[in-house]
N, C-alpha and C. Protein backbone atom coordinates (compact mmCIF):
# COMPACT_ATOMS: atom_id res chain seq x y z
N UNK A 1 72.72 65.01 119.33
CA UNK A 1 73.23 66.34 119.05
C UNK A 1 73.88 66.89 120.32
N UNK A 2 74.96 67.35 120.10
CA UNK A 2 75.90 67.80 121.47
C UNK A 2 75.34 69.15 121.51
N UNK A 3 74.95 69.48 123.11
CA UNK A 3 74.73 70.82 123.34
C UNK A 3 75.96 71.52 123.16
N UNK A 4 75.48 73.05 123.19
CA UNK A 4 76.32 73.95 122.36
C UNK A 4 76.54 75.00 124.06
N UNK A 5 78.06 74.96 124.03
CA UNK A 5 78.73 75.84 125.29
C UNK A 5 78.02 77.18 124.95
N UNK A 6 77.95 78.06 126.64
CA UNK A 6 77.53 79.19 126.38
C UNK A 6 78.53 80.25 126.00
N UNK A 7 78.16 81.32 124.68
CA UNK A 7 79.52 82.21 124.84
C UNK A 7 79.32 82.98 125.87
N UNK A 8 81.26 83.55 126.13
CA UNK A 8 81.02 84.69 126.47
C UNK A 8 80.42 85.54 125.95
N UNK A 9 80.38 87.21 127.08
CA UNK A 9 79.83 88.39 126.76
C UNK A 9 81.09 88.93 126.04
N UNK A 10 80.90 89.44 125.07
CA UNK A 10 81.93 90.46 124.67
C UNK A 10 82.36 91.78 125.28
N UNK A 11 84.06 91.99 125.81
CA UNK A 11 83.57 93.04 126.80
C UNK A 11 83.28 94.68 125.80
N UNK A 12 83.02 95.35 126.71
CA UNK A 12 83.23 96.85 126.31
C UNK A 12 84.57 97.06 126.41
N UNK A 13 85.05 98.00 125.08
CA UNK A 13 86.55 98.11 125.13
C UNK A 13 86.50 100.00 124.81
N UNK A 14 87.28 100.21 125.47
CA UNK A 14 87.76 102.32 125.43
C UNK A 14 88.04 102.59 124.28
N UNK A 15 89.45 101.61 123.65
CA UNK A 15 89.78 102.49 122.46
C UNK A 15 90.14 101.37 121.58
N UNK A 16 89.91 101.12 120.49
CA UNK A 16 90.53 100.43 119.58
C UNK A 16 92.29 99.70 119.55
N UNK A 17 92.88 100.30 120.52
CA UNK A 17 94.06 99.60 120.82
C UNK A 17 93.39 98.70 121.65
N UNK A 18 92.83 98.34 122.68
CA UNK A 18 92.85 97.72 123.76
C UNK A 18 91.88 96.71 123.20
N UNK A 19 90.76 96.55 122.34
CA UNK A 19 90.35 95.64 121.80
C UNK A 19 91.20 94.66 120.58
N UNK A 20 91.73 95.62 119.67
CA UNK A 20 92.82 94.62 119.17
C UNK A 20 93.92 94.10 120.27
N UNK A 21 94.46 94.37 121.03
CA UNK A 21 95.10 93.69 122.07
C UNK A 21 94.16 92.45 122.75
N UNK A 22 93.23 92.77 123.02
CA UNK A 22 92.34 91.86 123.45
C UNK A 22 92.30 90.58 122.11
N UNK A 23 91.74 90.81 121.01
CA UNK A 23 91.44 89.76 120.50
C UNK A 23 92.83 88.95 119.87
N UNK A 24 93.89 89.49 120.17
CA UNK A 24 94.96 89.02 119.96
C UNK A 24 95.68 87.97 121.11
N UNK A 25 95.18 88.00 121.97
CA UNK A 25 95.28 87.01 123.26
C UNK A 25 93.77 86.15 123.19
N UNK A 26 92.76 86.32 123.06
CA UNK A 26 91.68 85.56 123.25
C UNK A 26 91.01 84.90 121.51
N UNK A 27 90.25 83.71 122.04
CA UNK A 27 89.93 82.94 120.76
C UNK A 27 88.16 83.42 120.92
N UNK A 28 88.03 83.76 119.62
CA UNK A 28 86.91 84.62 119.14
C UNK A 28 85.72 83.33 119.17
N UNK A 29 86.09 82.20 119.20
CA UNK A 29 85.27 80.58 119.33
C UNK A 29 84.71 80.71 120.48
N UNK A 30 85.40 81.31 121.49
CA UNK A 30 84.30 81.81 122.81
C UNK A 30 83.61 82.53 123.29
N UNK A 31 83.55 83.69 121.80
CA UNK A 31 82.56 84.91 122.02
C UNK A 31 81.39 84.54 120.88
N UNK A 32 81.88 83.85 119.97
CA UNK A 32 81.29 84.17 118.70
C UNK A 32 80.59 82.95 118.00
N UNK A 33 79.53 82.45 117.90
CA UNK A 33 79.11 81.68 117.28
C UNK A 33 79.57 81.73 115.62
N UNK A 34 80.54 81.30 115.39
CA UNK A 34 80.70 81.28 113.92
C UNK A 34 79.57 80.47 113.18
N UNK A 35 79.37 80.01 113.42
CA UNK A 35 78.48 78.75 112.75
C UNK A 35 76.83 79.38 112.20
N UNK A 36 76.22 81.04 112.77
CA UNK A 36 75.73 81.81 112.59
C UNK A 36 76.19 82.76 111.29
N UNK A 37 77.59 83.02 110.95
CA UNK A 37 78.22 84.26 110.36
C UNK A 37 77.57 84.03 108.66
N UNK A 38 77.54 85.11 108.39
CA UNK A 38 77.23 84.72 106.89
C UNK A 38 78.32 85.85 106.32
N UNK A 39 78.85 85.52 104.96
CA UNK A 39 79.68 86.59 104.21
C UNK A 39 79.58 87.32 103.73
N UNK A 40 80.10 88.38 104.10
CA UNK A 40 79.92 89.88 103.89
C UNK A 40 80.85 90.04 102.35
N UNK A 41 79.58 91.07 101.68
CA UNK A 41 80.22 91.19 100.20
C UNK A 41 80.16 92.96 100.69
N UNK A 42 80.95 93.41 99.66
CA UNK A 42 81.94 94.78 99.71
C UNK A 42 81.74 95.01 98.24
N UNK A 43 80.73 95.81 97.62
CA UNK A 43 80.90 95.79 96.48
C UNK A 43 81.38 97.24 95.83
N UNK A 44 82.54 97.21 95.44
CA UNK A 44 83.61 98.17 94.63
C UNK A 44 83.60 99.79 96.12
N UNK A 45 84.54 98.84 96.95
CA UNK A 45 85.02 99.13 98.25
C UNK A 45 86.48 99.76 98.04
N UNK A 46 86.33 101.42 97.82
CA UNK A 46 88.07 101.65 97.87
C UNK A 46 88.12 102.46 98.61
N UNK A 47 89.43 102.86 98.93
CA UNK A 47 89.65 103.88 99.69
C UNK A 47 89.61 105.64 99.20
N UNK A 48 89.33 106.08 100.03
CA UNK A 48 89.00 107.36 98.97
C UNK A 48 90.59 108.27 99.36
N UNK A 49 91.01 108.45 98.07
CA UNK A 49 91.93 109.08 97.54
C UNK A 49 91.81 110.58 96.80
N UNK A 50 92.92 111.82 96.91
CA UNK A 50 92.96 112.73 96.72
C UNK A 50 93.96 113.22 95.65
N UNK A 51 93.56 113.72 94.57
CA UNK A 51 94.61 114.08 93.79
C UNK A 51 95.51 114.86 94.11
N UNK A 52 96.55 115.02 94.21
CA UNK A 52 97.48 116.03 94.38
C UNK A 52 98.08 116.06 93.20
N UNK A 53 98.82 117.55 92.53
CA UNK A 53 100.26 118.18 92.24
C UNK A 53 101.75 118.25 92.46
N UNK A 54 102.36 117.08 92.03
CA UNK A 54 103.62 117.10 93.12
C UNK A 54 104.79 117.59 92.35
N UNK A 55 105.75 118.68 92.33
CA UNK A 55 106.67 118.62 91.40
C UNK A 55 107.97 118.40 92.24
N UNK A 56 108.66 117.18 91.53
CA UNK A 56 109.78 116.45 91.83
C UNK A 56 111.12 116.87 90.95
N UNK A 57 112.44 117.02 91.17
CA UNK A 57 113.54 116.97 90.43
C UNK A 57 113.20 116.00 89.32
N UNK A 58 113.57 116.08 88.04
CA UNK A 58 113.41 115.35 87.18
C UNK A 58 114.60 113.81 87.52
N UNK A 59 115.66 114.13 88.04
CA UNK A 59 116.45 113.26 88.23
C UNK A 59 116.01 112.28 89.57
N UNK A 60 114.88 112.93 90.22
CA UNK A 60 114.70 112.14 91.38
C UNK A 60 113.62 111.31 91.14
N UNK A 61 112.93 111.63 90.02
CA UNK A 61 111.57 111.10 89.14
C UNK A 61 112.23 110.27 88.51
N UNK A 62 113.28 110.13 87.28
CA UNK A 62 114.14 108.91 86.68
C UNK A 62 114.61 108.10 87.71
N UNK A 63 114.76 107.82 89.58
CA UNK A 63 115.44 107.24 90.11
C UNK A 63 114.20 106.24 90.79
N UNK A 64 113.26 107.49 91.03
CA UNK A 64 112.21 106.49 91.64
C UNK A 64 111.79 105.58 90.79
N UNK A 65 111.40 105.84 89.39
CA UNK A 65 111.00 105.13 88.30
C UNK A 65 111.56 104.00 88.11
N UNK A 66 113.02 104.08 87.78
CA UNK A 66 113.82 102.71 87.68
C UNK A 66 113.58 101.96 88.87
N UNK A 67 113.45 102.59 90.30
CA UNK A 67 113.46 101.71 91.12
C UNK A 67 111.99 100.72 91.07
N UNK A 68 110.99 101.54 90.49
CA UNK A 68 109.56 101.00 90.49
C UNK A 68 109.82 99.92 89.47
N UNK A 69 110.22 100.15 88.41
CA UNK A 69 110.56 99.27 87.50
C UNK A 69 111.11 97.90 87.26
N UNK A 70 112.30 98.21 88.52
CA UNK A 70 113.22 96.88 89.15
C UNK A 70 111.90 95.66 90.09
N UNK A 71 111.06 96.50 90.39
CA UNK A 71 110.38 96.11 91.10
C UNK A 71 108.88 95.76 90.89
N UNK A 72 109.11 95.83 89.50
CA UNK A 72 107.78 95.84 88.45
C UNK A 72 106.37 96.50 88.92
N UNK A 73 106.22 97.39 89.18
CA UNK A 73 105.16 97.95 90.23
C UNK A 73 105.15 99.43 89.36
N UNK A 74 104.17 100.39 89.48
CA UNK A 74 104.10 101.53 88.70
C UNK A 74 104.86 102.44 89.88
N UNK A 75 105.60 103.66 89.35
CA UNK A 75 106.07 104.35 90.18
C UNK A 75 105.52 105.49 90.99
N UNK A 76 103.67 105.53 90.55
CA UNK A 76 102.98 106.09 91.70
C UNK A 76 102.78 105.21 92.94
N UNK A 77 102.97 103.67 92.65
CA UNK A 77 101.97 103.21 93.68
C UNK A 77 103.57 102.90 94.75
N UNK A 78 104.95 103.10 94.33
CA UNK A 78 106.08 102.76 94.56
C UNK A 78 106.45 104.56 95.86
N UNK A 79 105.92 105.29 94.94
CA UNK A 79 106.06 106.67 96.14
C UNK A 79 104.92 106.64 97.16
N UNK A 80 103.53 106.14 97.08
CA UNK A 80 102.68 105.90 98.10
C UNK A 80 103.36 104.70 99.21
N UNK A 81 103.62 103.74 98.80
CA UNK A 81 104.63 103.04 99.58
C UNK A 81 106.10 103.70 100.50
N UNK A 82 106.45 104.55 99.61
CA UNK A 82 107.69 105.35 100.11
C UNK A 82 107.42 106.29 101.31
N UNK A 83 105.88 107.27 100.82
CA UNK A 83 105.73 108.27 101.43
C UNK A 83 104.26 107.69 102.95
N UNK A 84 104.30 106.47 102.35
CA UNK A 84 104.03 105.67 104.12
C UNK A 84 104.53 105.28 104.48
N UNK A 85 106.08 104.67 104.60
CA UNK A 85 106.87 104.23 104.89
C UNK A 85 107.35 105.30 106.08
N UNK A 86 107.71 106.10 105.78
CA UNK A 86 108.18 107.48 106.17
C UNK A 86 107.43 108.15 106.90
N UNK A 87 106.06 108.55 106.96
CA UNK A 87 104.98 108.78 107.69
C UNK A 87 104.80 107.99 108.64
N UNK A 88 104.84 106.51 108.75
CA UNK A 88 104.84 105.77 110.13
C UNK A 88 106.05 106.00 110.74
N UNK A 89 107.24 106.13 109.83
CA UNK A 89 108.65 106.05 110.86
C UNK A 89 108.63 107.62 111.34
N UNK A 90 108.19 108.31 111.03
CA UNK A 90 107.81 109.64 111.98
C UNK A 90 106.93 110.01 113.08
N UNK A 91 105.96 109.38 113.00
CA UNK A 91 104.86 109.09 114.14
C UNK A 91 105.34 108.52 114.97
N UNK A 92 106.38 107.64 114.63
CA UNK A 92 106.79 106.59 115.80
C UNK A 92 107.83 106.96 116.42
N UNK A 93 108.77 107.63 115.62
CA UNK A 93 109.76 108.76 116.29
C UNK A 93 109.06 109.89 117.64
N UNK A 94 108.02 110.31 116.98
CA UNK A 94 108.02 111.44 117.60
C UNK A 94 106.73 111.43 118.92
N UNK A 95 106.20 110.13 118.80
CA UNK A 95 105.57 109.55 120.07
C UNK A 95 105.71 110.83 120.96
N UNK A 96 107.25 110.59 121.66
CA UNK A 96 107.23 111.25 122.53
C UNK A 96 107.85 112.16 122.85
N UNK A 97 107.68 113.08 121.49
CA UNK A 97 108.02 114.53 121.60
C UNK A 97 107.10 115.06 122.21
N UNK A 98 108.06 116.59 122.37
CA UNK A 98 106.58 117.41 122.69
C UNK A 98 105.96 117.98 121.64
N UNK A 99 104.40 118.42 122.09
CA UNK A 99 103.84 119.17 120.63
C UNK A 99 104.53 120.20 120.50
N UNK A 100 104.24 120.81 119.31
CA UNK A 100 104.69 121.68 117.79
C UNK A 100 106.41 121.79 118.16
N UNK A 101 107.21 120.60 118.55
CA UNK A 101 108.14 120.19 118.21
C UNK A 101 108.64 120.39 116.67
N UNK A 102 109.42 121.48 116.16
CA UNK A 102 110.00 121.25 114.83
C UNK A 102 110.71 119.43 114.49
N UNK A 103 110.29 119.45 113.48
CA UNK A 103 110.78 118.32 112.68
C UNK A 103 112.54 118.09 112.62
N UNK A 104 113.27 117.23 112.25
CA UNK A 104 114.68 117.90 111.93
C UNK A 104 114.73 117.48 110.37
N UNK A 105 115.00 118.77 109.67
CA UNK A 105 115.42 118.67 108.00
C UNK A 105 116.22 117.71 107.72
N UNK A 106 116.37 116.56 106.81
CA UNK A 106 117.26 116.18 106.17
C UNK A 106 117.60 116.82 104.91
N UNK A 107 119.10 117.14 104.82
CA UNK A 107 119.22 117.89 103.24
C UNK A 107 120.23 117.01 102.43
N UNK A 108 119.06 116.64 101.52
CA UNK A 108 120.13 115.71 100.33
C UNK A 108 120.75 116.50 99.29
N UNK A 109 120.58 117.66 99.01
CA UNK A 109 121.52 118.58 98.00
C UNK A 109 121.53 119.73 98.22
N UNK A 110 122.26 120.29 98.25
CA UNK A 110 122.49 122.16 98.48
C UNK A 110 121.47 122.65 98.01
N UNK A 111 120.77 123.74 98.22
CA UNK A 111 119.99 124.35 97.97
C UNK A 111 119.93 125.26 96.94
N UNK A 112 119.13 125.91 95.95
CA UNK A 112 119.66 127.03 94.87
C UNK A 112 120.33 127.76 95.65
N UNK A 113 119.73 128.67 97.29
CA UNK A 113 120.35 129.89 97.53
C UNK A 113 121.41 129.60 98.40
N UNK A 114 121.60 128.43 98.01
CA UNK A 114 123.34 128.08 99.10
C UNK A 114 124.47 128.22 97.77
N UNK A 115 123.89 127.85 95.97
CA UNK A 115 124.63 128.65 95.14
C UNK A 115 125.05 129.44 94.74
N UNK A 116 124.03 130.66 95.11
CA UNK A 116 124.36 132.11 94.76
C UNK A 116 125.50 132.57 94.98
């Protein structure tokens, strides 16, 4: 029977970036006795979700739809995709703003009181 190498210590890490950075350069075979691990069951594990009210243009509701459609996917789970999509590309924009920095509006159609 071949003796078994000693692991490393696992270090202490500050913040959750710096440990995923870490285990992304290092092989977990030298911290971790796998050969110990047993499998972890998760039983009816979701994420907890909030209902909201959303009212949309009806024409912008027929566009998302078809697009969900093209894409065979329901068109709630097609705007949760959309509206994280968009939420990371803003965070990542605005890194390095300063705080309570206004946003900048995008306007896709005139407004009612730009008809009057």
């Amino acid at each position: 029977m071949a003796k078994r190498k000693a692991l490393k210590a696992i270090p202490k890490f500050a913040a959750e970036a710096e440990e995923r950075a870490f285990w992304e350069t290092h092989d977990t075979a030298e911290y971790v006795d796998w050969g110990q691990a047993r499998l972890g069951v998760f039983l009816d594990l979701k994420p907890s979700t909030e209902t909201i009210s959303l009212r949309l243009p009806a024409g912008l509701l027929a566009e998302l739809k078809t697009l969900a459609n093209q894409r065979d996917v329901p068109y709630q789970s097609l705007l949760k995709v959309f509206l994280a999509e968009r939420v990371a590309r803003e965070r990542a924009t605005r890194r390095g703003a300063m705080p309570n920095t206004p946003l900048r509006r995008t306007v896709h159609a005139p407004s009612r009181t730009a008809r009057r």
